[in-house]
Every structure is written in structure tokens, then in C-alpha cells.
C-alpha atoms as a PDB file:
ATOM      1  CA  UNK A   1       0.000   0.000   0.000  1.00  0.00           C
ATOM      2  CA  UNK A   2       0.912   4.068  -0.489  1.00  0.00           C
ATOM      3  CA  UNK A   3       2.354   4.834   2.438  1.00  0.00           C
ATOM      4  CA  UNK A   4       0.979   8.198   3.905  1.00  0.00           C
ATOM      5  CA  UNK A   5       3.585  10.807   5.626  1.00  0.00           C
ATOM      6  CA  UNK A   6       4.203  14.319   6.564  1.00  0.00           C
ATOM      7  CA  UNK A   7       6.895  16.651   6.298  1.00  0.00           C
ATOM      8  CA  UNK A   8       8.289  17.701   9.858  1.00  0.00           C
ATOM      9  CA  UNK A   9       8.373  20.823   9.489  1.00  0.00           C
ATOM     10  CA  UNK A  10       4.834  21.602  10.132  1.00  0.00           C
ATOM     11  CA  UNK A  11       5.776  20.879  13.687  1.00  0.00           C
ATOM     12  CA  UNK A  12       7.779  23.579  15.035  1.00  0.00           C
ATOM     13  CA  UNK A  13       8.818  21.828  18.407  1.00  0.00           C
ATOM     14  CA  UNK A  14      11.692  20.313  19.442  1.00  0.00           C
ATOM     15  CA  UNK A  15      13.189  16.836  18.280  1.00  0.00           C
ATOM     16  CA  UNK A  16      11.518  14.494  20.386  1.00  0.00           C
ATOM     17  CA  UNK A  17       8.363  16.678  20.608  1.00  0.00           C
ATOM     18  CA  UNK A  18       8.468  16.477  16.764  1.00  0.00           C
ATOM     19  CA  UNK A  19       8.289  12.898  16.837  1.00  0.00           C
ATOM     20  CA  UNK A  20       5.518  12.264  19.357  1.00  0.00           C
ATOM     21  CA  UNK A  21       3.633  14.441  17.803  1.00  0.00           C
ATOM     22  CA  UNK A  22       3.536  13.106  14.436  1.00  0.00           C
ATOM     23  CA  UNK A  23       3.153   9.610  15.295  1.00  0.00           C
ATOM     24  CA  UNK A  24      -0.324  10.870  17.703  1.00  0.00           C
ATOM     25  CA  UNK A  25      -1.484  11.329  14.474  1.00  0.00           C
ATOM     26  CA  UNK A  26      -1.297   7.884  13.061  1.00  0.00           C
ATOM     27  CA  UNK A  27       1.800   8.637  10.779  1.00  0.00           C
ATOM     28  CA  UNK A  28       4.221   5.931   9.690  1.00  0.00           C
ATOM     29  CA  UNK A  29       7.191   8.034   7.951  1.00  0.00           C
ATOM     30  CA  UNK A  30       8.442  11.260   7.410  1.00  0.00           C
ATOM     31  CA  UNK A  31       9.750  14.027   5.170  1.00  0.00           C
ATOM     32  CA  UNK A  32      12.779  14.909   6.853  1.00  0.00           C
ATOM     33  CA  UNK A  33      12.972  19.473   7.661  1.00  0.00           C
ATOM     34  CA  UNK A  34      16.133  20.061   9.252  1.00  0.00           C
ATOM     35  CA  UNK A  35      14.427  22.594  11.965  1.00  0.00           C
ATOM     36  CA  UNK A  36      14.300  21.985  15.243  1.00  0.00           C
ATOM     37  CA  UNK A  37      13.579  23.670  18.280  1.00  0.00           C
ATOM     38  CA  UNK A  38      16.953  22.559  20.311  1.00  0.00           C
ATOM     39  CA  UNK A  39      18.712  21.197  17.337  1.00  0.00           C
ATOM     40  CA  UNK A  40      21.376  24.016  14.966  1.00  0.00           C
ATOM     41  CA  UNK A  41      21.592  22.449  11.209  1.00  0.00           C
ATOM     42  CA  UNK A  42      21.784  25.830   9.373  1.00  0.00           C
ATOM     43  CA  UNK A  43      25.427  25.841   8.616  1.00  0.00           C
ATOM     44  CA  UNK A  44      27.047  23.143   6.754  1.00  0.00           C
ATOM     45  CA  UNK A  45      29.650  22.613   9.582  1.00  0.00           C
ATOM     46  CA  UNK A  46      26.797  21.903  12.212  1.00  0.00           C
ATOM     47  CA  UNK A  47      25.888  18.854  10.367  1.00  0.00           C
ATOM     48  CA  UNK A  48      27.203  16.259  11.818  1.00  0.00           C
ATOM     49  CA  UNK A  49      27.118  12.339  11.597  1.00  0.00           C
ATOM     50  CA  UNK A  50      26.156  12.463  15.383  1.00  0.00           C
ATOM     51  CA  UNK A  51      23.853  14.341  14.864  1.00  0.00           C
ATOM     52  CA  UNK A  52      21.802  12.918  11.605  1.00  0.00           C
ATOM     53  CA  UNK A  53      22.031   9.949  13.906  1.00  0.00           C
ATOM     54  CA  UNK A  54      20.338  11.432  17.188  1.00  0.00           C
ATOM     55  CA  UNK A  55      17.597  12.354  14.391  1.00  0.00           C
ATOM     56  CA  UNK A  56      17.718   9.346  12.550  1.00  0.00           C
ATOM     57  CA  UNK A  57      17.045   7.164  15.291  1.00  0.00           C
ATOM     58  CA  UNK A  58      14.572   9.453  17.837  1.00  0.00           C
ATOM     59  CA  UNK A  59      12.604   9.348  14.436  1.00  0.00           C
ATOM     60  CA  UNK A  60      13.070   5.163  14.605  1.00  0.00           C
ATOM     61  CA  UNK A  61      12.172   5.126  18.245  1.00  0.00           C
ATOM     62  CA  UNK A  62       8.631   6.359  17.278  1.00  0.00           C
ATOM     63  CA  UNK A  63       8.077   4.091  14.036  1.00  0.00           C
ATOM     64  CA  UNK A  64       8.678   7.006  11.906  1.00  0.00           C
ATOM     65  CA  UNK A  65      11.240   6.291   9.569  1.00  0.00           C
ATOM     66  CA  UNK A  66      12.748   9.120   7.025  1.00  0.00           C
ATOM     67  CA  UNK A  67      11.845   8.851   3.797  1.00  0.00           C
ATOM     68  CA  UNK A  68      13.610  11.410   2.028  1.00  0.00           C
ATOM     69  CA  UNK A  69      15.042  14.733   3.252  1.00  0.00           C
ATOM     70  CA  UNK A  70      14.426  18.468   2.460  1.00  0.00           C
ATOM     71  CA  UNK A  71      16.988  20.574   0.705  1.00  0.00           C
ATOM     72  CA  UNK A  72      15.189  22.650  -0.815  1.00  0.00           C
ATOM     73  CA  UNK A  73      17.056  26.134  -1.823  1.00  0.00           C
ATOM     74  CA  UNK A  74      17.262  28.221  -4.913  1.00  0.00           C
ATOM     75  CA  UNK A  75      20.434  26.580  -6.378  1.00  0.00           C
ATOM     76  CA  UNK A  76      20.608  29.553  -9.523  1.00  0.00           C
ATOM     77  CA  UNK A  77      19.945  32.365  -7.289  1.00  0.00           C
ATOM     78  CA  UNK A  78      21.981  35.446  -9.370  1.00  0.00           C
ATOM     79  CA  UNK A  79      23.875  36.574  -6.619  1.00  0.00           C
ATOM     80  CA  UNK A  80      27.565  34.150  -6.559  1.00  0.00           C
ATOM     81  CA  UNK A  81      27.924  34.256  -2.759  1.00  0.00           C
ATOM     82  CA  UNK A  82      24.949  33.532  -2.060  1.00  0.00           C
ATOM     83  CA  UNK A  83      24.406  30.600  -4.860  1.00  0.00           C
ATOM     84  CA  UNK A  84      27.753  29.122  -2.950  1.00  0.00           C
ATOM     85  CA  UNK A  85      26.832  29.376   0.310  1.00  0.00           C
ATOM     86  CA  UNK A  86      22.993  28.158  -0.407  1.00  0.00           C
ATOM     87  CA  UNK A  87      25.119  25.394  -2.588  1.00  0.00           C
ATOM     88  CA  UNK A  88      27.413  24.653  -0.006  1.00  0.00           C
ATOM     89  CA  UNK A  89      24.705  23.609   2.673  1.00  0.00           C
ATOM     90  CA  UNK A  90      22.891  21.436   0.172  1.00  0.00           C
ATOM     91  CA  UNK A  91      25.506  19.246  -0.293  1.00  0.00           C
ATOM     92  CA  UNK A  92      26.011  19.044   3.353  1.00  0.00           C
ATOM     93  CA  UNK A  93      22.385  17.600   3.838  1.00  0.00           C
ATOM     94  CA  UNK A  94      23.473  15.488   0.699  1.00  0.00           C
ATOM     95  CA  UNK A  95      26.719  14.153   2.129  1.00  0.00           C
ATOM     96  CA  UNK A  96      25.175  13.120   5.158  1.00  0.00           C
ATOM     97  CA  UNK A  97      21.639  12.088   4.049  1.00  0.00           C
ATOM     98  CA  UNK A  98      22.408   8.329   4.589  1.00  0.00           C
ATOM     99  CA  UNK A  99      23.061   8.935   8.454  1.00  0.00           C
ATOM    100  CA  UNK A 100      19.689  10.922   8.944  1.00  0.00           C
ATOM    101  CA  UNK A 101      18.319   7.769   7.311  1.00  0.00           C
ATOM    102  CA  UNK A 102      17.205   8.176   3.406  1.00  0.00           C
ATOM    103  CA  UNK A 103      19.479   8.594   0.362  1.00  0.00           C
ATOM    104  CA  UNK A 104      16.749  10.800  -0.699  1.00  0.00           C
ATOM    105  CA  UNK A 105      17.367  14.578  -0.877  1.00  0.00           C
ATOM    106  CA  UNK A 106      14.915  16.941  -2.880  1.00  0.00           C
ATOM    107  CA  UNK A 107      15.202  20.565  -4.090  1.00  0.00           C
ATOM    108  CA  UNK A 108      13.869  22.800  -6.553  1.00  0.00           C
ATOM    109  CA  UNK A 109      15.330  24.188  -9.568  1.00  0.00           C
ATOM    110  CA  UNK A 110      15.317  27.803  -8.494  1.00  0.00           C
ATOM    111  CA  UNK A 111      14.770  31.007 -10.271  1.00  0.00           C
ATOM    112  CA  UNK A 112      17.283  34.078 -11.411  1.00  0.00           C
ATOM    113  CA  UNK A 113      14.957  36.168  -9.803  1.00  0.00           C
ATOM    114  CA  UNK A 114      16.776  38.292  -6.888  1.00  0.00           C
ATOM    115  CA  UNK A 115      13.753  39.080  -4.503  1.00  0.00           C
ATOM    116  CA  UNK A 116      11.494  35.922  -4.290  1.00  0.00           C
ATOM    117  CA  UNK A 117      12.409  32.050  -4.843  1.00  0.00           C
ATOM    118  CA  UNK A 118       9.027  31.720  -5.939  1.00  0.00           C
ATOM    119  CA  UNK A 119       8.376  33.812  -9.175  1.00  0.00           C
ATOM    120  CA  UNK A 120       9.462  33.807 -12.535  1.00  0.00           C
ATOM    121  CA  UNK A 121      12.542  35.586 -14.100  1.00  0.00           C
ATOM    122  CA  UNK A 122      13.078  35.725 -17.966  1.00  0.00           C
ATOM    123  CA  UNK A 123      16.657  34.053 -17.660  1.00  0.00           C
ATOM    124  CA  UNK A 124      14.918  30.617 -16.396  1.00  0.00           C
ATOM    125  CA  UNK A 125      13.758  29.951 -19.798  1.00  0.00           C
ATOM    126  CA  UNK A 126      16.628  30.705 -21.261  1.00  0.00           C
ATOM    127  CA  UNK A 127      19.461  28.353 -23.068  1.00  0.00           C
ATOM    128  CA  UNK A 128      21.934  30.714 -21.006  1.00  0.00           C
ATOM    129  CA  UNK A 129      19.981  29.854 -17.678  1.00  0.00           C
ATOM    130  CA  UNK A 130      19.333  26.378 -18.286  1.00  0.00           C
ATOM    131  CA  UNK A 131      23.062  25.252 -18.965  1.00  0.00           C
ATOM    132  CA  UNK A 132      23.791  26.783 -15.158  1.00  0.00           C
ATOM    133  CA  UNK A 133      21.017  25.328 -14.335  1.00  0.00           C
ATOM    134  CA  UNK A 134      22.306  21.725 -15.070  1.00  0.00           C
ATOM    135  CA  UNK A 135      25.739  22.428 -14.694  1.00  0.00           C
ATOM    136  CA  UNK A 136      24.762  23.027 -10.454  1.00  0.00           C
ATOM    137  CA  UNK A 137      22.655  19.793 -10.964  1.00  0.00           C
ATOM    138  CA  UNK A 138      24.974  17.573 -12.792  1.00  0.00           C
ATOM    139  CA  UNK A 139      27.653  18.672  -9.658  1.00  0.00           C
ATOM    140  CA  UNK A 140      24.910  17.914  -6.980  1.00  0.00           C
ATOM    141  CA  UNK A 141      23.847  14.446  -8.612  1.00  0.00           C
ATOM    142  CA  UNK A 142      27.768  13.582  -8.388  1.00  0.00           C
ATOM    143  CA  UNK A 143      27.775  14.647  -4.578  1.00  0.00           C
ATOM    144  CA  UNK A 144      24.626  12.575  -4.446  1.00  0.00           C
ATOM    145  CA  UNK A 145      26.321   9.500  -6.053  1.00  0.00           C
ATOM    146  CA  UNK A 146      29.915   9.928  -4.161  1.00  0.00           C
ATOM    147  CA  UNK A 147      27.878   9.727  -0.667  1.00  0.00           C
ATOM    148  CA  UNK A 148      25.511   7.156  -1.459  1.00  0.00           C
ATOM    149  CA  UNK A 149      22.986   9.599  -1.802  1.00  0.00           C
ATOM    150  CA  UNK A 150      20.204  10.476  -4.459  1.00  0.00           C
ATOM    151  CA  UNK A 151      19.277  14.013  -5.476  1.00  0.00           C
ATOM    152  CA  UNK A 152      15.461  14.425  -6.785  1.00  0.00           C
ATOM    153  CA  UNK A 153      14.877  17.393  -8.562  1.00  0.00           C
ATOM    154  CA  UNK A 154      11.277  18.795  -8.092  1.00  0.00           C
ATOM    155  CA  UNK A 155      10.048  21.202 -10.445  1.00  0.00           C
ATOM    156  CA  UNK A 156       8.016  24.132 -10.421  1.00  0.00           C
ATOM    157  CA  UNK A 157       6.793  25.927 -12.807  1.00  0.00           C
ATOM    158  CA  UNK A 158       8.423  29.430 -12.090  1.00  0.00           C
ATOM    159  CA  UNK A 159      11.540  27.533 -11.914  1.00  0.00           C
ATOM    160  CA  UNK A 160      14.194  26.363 -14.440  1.00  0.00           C
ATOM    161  CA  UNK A 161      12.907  23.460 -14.738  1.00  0.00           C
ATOM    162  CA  UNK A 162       8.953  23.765 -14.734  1.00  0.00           C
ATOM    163  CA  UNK A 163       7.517  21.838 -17.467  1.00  0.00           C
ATOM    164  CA  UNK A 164       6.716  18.309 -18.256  1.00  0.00           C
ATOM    165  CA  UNK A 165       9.350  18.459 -20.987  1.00  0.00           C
ATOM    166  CA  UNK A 166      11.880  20.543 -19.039  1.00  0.00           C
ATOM    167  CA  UNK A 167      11.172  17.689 -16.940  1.00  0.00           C
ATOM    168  CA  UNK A 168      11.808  15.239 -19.474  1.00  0.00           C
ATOM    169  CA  UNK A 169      14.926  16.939 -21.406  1.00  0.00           C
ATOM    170  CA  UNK A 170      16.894  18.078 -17.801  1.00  0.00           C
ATOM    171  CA  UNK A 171      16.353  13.553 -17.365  1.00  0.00           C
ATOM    172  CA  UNK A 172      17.762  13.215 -21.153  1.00  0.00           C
ATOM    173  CA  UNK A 173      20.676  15.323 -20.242  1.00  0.00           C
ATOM    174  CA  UNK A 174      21.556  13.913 -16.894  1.00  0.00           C
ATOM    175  CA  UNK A 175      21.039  10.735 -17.487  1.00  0.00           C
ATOM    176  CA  UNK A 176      22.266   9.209 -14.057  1.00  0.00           C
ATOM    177  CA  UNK A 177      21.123   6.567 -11.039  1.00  0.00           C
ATOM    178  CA  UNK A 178      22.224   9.206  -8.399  1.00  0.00           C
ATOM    179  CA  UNK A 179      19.215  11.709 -10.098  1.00  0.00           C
ATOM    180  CA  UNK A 180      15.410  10.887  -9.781  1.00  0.00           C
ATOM    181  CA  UNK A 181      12.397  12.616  -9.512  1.00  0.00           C
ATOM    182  CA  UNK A 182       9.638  14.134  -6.485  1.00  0.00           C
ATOM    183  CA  UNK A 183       6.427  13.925  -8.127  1.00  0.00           C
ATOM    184  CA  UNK A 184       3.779  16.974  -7.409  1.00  0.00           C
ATOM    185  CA  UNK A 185       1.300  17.232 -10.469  1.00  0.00           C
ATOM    186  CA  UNK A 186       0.548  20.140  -8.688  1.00  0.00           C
ATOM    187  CA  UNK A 187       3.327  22.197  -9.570  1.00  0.00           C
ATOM    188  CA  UNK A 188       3.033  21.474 -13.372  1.00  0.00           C
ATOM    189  CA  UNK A 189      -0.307  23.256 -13.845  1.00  0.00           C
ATOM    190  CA  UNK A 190      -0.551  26.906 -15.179  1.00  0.00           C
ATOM    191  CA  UNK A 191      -3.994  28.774 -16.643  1.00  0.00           C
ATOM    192  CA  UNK A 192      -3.146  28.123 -19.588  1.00  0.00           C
ATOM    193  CA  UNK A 193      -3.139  24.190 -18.550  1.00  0.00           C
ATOM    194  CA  UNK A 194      -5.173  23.704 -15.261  1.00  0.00           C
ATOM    195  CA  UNK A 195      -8.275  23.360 -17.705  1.00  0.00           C
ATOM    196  CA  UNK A 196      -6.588  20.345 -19.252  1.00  0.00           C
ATOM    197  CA  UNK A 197      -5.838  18.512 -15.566  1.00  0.00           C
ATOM    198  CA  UNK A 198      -6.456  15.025 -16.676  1.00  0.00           C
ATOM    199  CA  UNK A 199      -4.036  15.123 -20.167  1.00  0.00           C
ATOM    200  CA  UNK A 200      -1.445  16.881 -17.905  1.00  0.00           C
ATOM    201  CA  UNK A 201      -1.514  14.062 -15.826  1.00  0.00           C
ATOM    202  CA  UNK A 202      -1.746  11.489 -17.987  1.00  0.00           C
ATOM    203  CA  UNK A 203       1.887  13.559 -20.071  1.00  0.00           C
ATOM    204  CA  UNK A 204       3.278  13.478 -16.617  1.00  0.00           C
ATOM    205  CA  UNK A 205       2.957   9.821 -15.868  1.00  0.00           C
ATOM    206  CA  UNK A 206       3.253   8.356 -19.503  1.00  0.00           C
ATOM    207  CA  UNK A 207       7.056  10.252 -19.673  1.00  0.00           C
ATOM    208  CA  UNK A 208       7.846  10.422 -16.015  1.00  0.00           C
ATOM    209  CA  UNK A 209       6.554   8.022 -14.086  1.00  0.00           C
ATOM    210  CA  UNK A 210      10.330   5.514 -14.312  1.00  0.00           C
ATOM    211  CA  UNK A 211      12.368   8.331 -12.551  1.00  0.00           C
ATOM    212  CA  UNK A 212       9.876   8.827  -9.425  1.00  0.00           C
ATOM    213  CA  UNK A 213      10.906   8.250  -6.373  1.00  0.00           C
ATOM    214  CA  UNK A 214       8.667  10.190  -3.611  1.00  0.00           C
ATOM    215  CA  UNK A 215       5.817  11.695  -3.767  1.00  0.00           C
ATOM    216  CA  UNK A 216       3.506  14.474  -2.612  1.00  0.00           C
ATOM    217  CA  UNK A 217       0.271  15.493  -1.646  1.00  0.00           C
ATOM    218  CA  UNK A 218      -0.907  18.943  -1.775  1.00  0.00           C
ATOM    219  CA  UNK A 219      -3.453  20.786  -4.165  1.00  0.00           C
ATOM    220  CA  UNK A 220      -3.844  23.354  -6.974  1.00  0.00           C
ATOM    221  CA  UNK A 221      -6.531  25.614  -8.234  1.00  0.00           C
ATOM    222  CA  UNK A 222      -7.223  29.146  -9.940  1.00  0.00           C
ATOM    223  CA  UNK A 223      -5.985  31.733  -7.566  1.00  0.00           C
ATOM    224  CA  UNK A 224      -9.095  34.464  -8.437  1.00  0.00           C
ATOM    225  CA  UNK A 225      -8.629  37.616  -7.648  1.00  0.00           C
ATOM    226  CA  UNK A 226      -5.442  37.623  -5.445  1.00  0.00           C
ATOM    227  CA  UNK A 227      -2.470  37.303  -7.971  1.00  0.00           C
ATOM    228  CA  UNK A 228       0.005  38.371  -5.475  1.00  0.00           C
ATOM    229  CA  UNK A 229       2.822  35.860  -3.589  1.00  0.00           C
ATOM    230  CA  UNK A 230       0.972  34.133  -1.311  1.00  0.00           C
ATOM    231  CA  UNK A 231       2.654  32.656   2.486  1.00  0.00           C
ATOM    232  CA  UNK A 232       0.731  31.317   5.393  1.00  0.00           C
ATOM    233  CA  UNK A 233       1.225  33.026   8.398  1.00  0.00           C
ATOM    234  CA  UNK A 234       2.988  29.673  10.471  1.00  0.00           C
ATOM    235  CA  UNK A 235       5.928  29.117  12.056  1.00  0.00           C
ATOM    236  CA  UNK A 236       8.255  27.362   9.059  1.00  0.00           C
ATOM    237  CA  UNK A 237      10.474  27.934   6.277  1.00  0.00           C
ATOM    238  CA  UNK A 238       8.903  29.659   3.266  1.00  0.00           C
ATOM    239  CA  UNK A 239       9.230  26.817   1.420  1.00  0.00           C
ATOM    240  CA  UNK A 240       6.119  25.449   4.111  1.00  0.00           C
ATOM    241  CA  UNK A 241       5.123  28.467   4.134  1.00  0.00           C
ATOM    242  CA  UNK A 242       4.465  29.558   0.337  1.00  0.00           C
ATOM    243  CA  UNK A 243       1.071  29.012  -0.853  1.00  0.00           C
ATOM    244  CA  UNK A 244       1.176  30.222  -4.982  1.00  0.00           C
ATOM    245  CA  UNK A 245       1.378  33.629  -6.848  1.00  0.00           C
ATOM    246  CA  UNK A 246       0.102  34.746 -10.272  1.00  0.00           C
ATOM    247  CA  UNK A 247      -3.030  32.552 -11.341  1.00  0.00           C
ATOM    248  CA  UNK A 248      -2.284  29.516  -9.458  1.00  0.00           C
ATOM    249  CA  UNK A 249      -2.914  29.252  -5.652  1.00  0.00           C
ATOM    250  CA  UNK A 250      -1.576  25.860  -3.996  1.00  0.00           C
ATOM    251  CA  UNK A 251      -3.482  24.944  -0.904  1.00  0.00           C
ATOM    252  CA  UNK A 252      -3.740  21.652   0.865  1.00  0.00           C
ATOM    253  CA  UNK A 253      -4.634  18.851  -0.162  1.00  0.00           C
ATOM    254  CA  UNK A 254      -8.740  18.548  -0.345  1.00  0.00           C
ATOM    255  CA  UNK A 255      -8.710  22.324  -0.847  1.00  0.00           C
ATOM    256  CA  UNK A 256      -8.218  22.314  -4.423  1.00  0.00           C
ATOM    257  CA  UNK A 257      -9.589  20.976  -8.026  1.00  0.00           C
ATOM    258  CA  UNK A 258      -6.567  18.022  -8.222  1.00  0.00           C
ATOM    259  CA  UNK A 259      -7.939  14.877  -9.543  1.00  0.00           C
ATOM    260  CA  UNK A 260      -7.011  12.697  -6.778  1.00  0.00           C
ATOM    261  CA  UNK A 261      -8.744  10.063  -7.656  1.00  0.00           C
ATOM    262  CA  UNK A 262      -6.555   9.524 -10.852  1.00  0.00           C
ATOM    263  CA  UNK A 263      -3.478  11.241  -9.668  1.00  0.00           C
ATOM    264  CA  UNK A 264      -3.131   7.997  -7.140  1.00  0.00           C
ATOM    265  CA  UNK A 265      -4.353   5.462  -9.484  1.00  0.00           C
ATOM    266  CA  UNK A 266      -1.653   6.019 -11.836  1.00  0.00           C
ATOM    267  CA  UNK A 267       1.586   6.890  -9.497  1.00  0.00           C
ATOM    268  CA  UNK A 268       0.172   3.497  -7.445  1.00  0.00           C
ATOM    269  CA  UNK A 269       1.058   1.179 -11.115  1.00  0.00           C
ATOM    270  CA  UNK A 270       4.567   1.602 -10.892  1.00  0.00           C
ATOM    271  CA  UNK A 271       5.232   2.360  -7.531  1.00  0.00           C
ATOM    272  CA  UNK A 272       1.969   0.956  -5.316  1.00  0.00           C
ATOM    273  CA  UNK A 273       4.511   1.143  -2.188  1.00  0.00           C
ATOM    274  CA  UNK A 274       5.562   4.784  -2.342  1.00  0.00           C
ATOM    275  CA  UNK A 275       5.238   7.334   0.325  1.00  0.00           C
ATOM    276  CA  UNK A 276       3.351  10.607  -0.091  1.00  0.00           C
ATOM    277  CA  UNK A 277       4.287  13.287   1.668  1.00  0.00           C
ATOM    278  CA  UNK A 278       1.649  15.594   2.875  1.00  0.00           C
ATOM    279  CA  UNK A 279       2.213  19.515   2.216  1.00  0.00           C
ATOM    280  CA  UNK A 280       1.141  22.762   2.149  1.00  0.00           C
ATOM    281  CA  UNK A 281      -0.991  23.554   5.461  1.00  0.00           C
ATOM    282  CA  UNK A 282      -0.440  24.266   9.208  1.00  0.00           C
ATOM    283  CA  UNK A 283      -0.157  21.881  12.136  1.00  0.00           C
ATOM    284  CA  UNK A 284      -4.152  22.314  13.351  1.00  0.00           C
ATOM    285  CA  UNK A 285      -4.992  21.242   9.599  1.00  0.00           C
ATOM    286  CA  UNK A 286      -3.085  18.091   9.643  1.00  0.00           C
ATOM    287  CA  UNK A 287      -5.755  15.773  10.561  1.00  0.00           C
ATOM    288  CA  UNK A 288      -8.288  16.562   8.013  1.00  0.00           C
ATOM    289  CA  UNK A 289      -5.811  16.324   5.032  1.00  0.00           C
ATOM    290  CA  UNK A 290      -4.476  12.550   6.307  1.00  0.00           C
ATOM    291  CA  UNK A 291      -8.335  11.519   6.880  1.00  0.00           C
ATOM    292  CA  UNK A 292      -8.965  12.743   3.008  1.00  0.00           C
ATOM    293  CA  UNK A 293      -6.168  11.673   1.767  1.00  0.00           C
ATOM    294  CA  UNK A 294      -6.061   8.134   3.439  1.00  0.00           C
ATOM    295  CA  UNK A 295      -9.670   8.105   1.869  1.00  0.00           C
ATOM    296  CA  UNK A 296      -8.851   8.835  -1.528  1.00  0.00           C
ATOM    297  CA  UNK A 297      -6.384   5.455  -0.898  1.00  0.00           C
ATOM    298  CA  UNK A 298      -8.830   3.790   0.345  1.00  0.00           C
ATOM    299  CA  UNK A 299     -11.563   4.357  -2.232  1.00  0.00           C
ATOM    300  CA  UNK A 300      -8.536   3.310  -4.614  1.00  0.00           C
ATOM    301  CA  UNK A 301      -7.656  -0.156  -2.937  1.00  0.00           C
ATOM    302  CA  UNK A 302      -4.419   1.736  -2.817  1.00  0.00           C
END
């Protein structure tokens, strides 16, 4: 069966609160957010082996096993220093992934844009863009592969890599066991697409589906009136925190016009053991996304 988890971050506590806390609510693995009340991981020297391991097993202790790890960063942002030094924790998480207990380690593609990670700059679609783009990738997927690691690129489509056949061509041109995929339909869909859900989905899965390796579970719909950059008001990164901008909101899952019902059906025939991560929502919302989403499963006989 899909197994059904939730990224820590949504639980601003400390370690072993963190853990309790997500396993009252029926959990059985986790997204891995380096953020903890009484734990430092924000430079890449305060990542330690002893460390990934105090995580790594409190996490174990409470039948919550790590499923894949959050990176996530802008890895073109325009400014050098602060590409390197966004970079250089990145491959920190990377390098140690296997001692906080998953290979897995996910990030966006980023944006040039120099105020937002979020919105879209005319450089990302540019040949110019795109060979720095996969330059920083290629480089991560051979950290990845060095440490026994895995990097999944997750796209978005106000990053880089955004489409279904950016998607496809970044796969064509890194063509590598250390590089995979986090699949989020959501973050495929447009206005110009959103219209056209089930075809997207069906492109996604009929070219993607061999490279996935996590998934997640939030939801997408037409933003209305409010085209500005959306963030929750909750105590997390803005990557938890970020909730759409332009035409495109992204709320939780349930909240939106996803097709669930074929979104699972189809990631479930090539990987009917996969975890999906639950996203996009605070802590007090937690329970009514896991009962609708463990209900979409079960309606599945997934």
C-alpha cells in the first residue's frame, strides 16, 4: 500500500516533541525538515554524523522512519555568494543524508529572480539559464552519487525546470542513477493548462513516471482575484510556508480541483509502495488532510 507521511516541518517543536507528535497522528514516515527547536543544522559545519544519527534514530524510536530529506534552496539564485553558500549547505544535507536515514534529498530548480524564490525571471527559460542550471545539478547528482545519496529534482513551474518536458529533457541530459524525480502534479499546472488537468496528468505519468521516487500530496486551483505571492502566516520555512502567486494558488490537499482520484491510481502502477508526503498547510490542519487523503487510498484499494 501508499504509504501516507508528513513533512516535519509543520511541527515547530523540538526533536523528540516532533516525533511524538507526528506519530499521535497515526503517521508511519516522514519528510525529513532540518528545523528543530533545540537542534542548529543551518550551517554546513553543524551537520554532523552524530547528529543525523540522534535524528535518525529518535525518528526510529517512534516508528517514523525518514523517507527522504528536504533541501530545498534556490540553487541559480543570481547573486555568486549567495548561490555558494545556499550550494554549499545542500551538499552538506546530501553528504550526510544516509546517516539521517534516506538517500533521498529533494530541491527545486530555483529562479534568477533576486527578490522571491518563488516567481518567474526571464533568464529561467533561457538556453543561457538552463546550462547553469544543469551544470549546479549535474555537480549535486555527483555529490549525491559519491555519498551514497540520491538528489530528486522537483520542479516548479516558475523555476528552471517547470515543465513536463523541461522535466523530461533536464532527465535526457543527466542521465544518471544518483538523479530521480519528487512527483507533485501540482506544480506542473498553469492557466493556460489547469483546464486540461487530466491530459497533464496522464503527459506526466506516460514520460515520467520511471524516474519517481517520492511523492507528494498537496493541491492546486485558480488563484481568483489575489495574484500576489501568497505565504501562510505559520511558524516554518517559506518553502512550508508559500502558498502560490500569479493565477495559481496551492493549498492543501482537499482544498483544491486536483484529480485525486486519478493522480493515485496512476503513481500506485509503478510504484503501489511509495510514500506521499503531505504539504502545504499548518499543524491544526493536519488531521483533516491525512483523513482525506487516506480516503482517496482507500476508495482506490491503494
Amino acid at each position: 500500500m501508499i504509504q501516507v507521511g508528513i513533512f516535519t516541518g509543520y511541527f515547530p517543536y523540538t526533536l523528540a516533541e516532533q516525533a511524538q507528535k507526528i506519530r499521535a497522528l497515526g503517521f508511519n514516515t516522514v519528510q525529513l525538515d532540518l528545523a528543530f527547536k533545540d537542534i542548529d543544522f543551518s550551517t554546513p559545519d553543524s551537520i554532523t554524523e552524530a547528529k543525523a544519527r540522534k535524528v535518525r534514530e529518535t525518528f526510529r524510536d517512534h516508528n517514523l522512519p525518514v523517507c527522504c530529506l528536504s533541501g530545498y534552496t534556490n540553487i541559480v539564485h543570481p547573486d555568486p555568494a549567495a548561490r555558494k553558500q545556499k550550494l554549499d549547505l545542500l551538499k552538506a544535507v546530501i553528504r550526510n543524508a544516509r546517516h539521517f536515514g534516506s538517500p533521498y534529498v529533494i530541491s527545486e530548480t530555483g529562479t534568477f529572480d533576486t527578490d522571491s524564490d518563488w516567481v518567474a525571471h526571464p533568464k529561467n527559460k533561457t538556453e543561457a539559464g538552463w546550462d547553469t542550471c544543469r551544470t549546479i545539478i549535474r555537480d549535486l547528482v555527483q555529490t549525491a552519487y559519491d555519498h551514497g545519496a540520491v538528489f530528486l529534482l522537483e520542479t516548479y513551474v516558475n523555476n528552471v525546470v517547470g515543465s513536463v518536458e523541461e522535466t523530461v529533457r533536464m532527465f535526457a541530459e543527466i542521465d544518471h542513477p544518483a538523479l530521480g524525480l519528487l512527483m507533485d502534479p501540482t506544480n506542473y499546472f498553469e492557466s493556460h493548462n489547469i483546464d486540461r488537468m487530466d491530459a497533464i496528468l496522464k503527459q506526466i505519468f506516460d514520460t515520467l513516471a520511471d524516474k519517481v521516487r517520492i511523492s507528494h500530496a498537496k493541491d492546486v486551483k485558480r488563484s481568483g482575484d489575489d495574484k500576489s505571492e501568497k505565504h501562510a502566516e505559520i511558524d516554518a520555512s517559506e518553502a512550508h510556508s508559500f502558498r502560490g502567486v500569479g493565477e495559481i494558488e496551492l493549498p492543501s490537499p482537499g482544498l483544491g480541483s486536483l484529480n485525486y482520484d486519478y493522480y493515485l491510481k496512476r503513481l500506485s502502477e509503478k510504484h503501489p509502495n511509495i510514500p506521499i508526503v503531505i504539504e502545504h498547510l499548518d499543524e491544526s490542519d493536519v488531521p483533516r488532510a491525512k483523513k482525506f487523503i487516506d480516503g482517496k487510498l482507500r476508495a482506490g484499494g491503494l
